[in-house]
N, C-alpha and C. Protein backbone atom coordinates (compact mmCIF):
# COMPACT_ATOMS: atom_id res chain seq x y z
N UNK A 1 -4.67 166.02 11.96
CA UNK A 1 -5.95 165.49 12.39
C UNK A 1 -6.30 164.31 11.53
N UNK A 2 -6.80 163.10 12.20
CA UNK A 2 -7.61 162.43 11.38
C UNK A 2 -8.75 162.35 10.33
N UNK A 3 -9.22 161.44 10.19
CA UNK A 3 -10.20 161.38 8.84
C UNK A 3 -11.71 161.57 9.66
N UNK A 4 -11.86 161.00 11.15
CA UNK A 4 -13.14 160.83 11.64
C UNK A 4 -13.30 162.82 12.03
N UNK A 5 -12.12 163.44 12.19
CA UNK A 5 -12.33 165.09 12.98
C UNK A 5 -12.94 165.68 11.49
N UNK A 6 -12.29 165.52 10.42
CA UNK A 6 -12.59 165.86 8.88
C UNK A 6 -13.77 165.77 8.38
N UNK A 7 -14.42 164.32 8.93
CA UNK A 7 -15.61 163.75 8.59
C UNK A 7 -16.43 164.72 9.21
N UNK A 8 -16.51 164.70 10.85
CA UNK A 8 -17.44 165.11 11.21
C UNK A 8 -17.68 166.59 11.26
N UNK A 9 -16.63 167.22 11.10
CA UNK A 9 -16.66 168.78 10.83
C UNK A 9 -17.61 168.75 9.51
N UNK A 10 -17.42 168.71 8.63
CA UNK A 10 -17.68 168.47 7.52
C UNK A 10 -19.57 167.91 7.59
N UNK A 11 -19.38 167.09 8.28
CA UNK A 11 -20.70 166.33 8.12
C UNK A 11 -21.82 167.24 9.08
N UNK A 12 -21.58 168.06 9.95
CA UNK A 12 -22.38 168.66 11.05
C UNK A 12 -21.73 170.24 10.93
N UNK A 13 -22.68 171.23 10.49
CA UNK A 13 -21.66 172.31 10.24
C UNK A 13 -22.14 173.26 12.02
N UNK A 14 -22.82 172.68 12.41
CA UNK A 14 -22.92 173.45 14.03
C UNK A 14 -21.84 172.37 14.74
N UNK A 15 -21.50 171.79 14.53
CA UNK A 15 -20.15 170.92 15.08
C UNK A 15 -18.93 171.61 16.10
N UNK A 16 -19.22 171.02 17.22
CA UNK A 16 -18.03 172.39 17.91
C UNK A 16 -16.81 172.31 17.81
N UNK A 17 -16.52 171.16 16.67
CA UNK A 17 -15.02 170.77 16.32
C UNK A 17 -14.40 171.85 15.35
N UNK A 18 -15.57 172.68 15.05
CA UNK A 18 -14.96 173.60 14.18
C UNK A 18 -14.54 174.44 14.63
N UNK A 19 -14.20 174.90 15.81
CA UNK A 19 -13.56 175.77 16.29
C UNK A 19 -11.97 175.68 16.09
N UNK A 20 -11.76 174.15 15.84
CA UNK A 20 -10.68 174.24 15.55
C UNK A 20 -9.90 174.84 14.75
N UNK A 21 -10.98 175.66 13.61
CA UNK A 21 -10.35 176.30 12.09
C UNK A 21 -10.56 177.87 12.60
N UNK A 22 -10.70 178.01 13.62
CA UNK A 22 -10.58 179.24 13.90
C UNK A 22 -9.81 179.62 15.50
N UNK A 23 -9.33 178.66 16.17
CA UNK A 23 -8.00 178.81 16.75
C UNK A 23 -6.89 179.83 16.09
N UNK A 24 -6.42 180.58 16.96
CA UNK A 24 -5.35 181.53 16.58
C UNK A 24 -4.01 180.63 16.88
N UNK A 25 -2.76 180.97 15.97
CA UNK A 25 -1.39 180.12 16.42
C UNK A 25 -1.21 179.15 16.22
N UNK A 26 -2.78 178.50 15.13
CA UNK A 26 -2.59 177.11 15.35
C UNK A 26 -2.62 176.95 13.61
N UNK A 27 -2.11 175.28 13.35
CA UNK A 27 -1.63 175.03 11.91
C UNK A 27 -1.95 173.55 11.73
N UNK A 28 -2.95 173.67 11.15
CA UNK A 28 -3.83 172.09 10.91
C UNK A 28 -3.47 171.80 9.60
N UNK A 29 -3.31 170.29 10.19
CA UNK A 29 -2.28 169.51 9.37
C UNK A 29 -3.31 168.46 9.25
N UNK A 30 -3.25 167.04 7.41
CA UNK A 30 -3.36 166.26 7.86
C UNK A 30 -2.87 165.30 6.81
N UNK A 31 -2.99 164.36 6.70
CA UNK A 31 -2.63 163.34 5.40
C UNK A 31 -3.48 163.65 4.33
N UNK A 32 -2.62 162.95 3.45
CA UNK A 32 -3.43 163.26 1.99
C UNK A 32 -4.17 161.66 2.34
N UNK A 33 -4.44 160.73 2.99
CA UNK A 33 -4.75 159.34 3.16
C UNK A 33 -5.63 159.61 4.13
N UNK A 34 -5.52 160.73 5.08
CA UNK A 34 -6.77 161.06 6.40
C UNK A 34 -7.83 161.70 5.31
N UNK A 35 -7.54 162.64 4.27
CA UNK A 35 -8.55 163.30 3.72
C UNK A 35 -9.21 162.63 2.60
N UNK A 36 -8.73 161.41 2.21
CA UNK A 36 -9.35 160.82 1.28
C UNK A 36 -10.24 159.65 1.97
N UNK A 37 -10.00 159.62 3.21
CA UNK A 37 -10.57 158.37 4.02
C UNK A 37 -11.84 159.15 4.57
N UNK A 38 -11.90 160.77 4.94
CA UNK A 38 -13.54 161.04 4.88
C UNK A 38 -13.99 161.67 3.83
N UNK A 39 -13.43 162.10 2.75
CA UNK A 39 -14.02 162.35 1.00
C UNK A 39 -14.78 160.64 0.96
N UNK A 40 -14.35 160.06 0.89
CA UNK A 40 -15.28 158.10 0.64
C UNK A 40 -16.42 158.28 1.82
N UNK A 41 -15.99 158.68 2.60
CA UNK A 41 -17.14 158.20 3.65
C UNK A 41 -18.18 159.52 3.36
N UNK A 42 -17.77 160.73 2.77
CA UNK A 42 -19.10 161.34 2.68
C UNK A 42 -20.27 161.33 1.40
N UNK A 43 -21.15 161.11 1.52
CA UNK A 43 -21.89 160.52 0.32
C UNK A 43 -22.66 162.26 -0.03
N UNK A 44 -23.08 162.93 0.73
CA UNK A 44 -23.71 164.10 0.50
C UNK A 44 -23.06 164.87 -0.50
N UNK A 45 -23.80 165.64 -1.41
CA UNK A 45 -22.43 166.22 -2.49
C UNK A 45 -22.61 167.47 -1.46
N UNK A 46 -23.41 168.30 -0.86
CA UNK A 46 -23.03 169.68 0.04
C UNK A 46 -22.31 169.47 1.25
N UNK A 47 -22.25 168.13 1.76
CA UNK A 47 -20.74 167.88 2.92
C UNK A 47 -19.71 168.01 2.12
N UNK A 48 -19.78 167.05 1.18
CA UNK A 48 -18.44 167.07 0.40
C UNK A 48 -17.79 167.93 0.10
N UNK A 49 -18.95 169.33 -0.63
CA UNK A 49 -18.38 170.69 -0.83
C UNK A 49 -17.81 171.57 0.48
N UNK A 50 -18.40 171.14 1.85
CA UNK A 50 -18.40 171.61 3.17
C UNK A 50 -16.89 170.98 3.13
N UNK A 51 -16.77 170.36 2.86
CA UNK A 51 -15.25 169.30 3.32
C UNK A 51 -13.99 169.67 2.64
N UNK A 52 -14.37 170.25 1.68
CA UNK A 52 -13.45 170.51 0.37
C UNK A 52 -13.30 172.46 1.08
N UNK A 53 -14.22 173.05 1.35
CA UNK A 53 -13.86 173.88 2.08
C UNK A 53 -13.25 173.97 2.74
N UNK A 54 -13.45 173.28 3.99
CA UNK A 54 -12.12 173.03 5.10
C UNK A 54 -11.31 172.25 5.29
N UNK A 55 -10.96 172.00 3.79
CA UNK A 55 -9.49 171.30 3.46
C UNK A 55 -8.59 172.44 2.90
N UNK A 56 -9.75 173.49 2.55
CA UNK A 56 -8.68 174.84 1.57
C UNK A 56 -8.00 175.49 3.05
N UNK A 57 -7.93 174.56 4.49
CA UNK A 57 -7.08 175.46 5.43
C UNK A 57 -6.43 175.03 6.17
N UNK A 58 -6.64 173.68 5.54
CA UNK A 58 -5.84 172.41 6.24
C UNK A 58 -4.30 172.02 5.23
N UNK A 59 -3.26 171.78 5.71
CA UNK A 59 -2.39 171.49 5.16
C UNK A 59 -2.04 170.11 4.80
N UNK A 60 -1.88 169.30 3.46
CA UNK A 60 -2.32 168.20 3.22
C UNK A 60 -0.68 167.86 3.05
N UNK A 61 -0.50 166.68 4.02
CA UNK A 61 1.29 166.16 3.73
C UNK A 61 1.14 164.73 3.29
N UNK A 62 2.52 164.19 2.63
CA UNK A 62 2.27 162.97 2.14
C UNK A 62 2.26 162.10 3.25
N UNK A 63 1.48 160.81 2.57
CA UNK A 63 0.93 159.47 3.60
C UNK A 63 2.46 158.70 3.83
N UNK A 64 2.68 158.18 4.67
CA UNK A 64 3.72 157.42 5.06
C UNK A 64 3.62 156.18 4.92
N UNK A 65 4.19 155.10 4.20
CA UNK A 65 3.65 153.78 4.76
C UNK A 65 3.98 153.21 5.53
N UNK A 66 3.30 152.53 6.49
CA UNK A 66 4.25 152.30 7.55
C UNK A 66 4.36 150.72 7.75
N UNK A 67 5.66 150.45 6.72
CA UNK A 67 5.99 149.35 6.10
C UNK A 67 6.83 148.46 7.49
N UNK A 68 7.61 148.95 8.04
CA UNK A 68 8.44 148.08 8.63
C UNK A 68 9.02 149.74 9.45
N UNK A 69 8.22 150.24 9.99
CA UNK A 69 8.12 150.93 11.61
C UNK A 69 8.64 150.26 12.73
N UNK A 70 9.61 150.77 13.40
CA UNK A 70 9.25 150.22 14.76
C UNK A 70 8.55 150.06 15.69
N UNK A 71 7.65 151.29 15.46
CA UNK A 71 6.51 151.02 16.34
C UNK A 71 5.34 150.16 15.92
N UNK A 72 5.30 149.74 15.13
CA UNK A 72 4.11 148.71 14.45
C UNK A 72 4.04 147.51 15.46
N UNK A 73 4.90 147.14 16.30
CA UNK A 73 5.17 146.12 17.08
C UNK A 73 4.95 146.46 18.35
N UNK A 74 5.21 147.46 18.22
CA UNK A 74 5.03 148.40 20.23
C UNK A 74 3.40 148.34 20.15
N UNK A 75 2.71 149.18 19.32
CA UNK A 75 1.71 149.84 19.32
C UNK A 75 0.44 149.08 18.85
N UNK A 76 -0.74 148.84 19.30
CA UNK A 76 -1.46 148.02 18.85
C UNK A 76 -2.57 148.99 18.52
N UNK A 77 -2.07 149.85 17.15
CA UNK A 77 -3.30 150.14 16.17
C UNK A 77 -3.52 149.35 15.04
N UNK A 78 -4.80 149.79 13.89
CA UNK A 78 -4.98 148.46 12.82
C UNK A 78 -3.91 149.55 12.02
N UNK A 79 -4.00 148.83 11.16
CA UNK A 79 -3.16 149.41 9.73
C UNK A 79 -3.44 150.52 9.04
N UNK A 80 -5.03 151.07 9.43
CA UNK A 80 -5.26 151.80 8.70
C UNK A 80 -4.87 152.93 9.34
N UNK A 81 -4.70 153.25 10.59
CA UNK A 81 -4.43 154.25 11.68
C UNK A 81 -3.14 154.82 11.50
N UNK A 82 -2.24 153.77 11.12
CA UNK A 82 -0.87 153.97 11.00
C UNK A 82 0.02 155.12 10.25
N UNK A 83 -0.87 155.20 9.08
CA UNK A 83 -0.05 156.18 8.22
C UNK A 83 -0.71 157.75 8.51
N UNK A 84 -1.57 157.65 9.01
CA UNK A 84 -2.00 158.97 10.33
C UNK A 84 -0.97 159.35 11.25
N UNK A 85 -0.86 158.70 11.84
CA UNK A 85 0.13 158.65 12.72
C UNK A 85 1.49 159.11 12.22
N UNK A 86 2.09 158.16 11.33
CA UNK A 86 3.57 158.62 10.55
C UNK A 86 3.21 159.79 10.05
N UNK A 87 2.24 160.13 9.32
CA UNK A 87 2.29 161.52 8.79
C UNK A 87 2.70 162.59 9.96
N UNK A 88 1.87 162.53 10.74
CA UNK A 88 1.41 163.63 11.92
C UNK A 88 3.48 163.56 12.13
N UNK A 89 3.90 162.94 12.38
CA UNK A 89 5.51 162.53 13.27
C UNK A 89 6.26 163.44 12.08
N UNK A 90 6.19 162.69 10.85
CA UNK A 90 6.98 162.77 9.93
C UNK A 90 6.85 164.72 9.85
N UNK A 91 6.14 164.69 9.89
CA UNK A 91 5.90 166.64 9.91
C UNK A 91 6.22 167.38 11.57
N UNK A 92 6.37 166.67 12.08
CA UNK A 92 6.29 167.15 14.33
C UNK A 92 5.89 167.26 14.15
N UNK A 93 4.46 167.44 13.92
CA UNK A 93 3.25 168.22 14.66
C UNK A 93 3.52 167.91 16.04
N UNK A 94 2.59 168.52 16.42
CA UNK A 94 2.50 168.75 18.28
C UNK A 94 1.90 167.43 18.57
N UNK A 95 0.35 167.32 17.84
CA UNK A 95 -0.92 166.84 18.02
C UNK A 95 -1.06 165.99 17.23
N UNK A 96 -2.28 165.21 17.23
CA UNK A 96 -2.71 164.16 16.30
C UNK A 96 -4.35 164.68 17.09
N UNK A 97 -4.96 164.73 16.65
CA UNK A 97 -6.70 165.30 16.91
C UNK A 97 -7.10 163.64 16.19
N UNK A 98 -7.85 162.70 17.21
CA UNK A 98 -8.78 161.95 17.14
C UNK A 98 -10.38 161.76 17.50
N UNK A 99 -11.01 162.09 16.44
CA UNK A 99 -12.55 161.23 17.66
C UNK A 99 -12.74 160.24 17.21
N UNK A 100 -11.86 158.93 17.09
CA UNK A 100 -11.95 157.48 16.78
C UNK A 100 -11.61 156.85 17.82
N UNK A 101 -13.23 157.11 19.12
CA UNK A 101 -11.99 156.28 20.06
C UNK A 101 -11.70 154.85 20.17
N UNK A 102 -12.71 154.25 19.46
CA UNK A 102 -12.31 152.80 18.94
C UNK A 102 -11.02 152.08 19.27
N UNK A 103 -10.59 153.38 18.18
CA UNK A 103 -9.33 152.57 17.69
C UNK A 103 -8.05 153.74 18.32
N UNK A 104 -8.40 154.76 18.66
CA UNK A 104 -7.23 155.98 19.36
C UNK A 104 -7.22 155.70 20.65
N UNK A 105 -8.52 155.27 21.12
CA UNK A 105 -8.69 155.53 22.65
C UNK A 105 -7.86 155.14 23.55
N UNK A 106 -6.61 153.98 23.20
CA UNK A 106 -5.74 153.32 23.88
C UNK A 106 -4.76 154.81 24.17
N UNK A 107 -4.95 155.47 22.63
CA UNK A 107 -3.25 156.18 22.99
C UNK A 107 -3.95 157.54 23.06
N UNK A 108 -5.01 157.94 23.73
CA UNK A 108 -5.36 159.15 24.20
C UNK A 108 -3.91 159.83 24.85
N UNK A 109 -3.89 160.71 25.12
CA UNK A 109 -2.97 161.38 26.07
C UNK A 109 -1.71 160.93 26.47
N UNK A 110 -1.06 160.27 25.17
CA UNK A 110 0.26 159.51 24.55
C UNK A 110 0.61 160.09 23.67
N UNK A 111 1.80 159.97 24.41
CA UNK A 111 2.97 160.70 23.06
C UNK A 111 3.57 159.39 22.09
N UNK A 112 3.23 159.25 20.82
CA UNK A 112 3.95 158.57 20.12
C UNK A 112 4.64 159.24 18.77
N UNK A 113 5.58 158.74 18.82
CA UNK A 113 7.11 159.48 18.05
C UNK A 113 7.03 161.28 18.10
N UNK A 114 6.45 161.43 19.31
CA UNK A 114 6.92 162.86 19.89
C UNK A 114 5.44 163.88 19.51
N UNK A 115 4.33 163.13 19.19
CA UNK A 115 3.09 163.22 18.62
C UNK A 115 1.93 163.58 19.50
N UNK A 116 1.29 163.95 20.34
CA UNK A 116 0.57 163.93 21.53
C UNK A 116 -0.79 163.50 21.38
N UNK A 117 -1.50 162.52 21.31
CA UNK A 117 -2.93 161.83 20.99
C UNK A 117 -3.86 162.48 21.66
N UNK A 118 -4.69 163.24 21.14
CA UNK A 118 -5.80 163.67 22.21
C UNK A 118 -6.62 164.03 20.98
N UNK A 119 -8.34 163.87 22.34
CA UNK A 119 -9.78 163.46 21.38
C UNK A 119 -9.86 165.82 20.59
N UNK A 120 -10.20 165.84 19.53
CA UNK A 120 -10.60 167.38 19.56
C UNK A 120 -11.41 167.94 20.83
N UNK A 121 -12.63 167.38 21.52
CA UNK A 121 -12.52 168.10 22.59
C UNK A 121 -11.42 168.50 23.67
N UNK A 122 -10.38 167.26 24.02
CA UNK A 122 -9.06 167.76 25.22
C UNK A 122 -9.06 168.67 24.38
N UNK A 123 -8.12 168.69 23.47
CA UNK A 123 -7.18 169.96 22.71
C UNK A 123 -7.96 170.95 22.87
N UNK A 124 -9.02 171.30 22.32
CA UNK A 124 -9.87 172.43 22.50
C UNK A 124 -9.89 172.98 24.27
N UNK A 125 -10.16 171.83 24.82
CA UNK A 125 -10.02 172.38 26.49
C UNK A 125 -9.15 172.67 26.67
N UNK A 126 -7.70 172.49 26.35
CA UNK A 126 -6.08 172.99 26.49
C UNK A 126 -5.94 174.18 25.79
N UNK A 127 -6.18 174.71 25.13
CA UNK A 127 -6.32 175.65 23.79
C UNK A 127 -7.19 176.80 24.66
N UNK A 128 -8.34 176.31 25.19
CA UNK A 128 -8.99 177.31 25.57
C UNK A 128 -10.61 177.34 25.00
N UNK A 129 -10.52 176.59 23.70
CA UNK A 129 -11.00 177.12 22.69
C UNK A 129 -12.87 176.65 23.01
């Protein structure tokens, strides 16, 4: 998952994104570069502690740089998106969980490097949840 699903779990604790931490079968993953990108953005010290909570169930993998990718040329995200992305691949995950549609919204319901882009609500509607 990204830094904006992290953020806002974190930032809204009636948030219905949190269902995601209580999905059965499922194994949330994210960068050590997604979780430091909403630790900066939260200024509250009781989000922060909220955040630091539901990082104790999230699995934190290393950031990728994504120096000279092939897809850097295919794909028209900014730079900062990128090593989200490589992480999520570099581990298979299934998923990549975005609510940035800014900047995701192109590759909603795209598979990149075998990765499947969708906002936490799809997934949750696929899931059931």
């Amino acid at each position: 998952m990204e830094a904006n699903v992290l953020f806002s779990a974190a930032y809204r604790r009636d948030a219905g994104l949190r269902r995601l931490w209580t999905l059965p079968g499922g194994r949330l993953i994210t960068s050590v570069y997604a979780a430091e990108e909403a630790r900066s953005n939260l200024s509250n010290p009781g989000r922060q502690s909220d955040l630091e909570e539901l990082l104790g169930s999230v699995e934190l993998v290393p950031t990728t740089a994504p120096t000279d990718h092939p897809l850097l040329s295919a794909l028209e995200l900014s730079a900062k998106d990128w090593p989200t992305v490589l992480a999520a691949s570099s581990v298979e995950a299934t998923h990549l969980l975005s609510g940035d549609f800014r900047h995701f919204g192109p590759c909603y319901e795209k598979r990149i490097e075998g990765v499947l882009i969708l906002s936490p609500a799809e997934y949750l509607s696929l899931r059931g949840g």
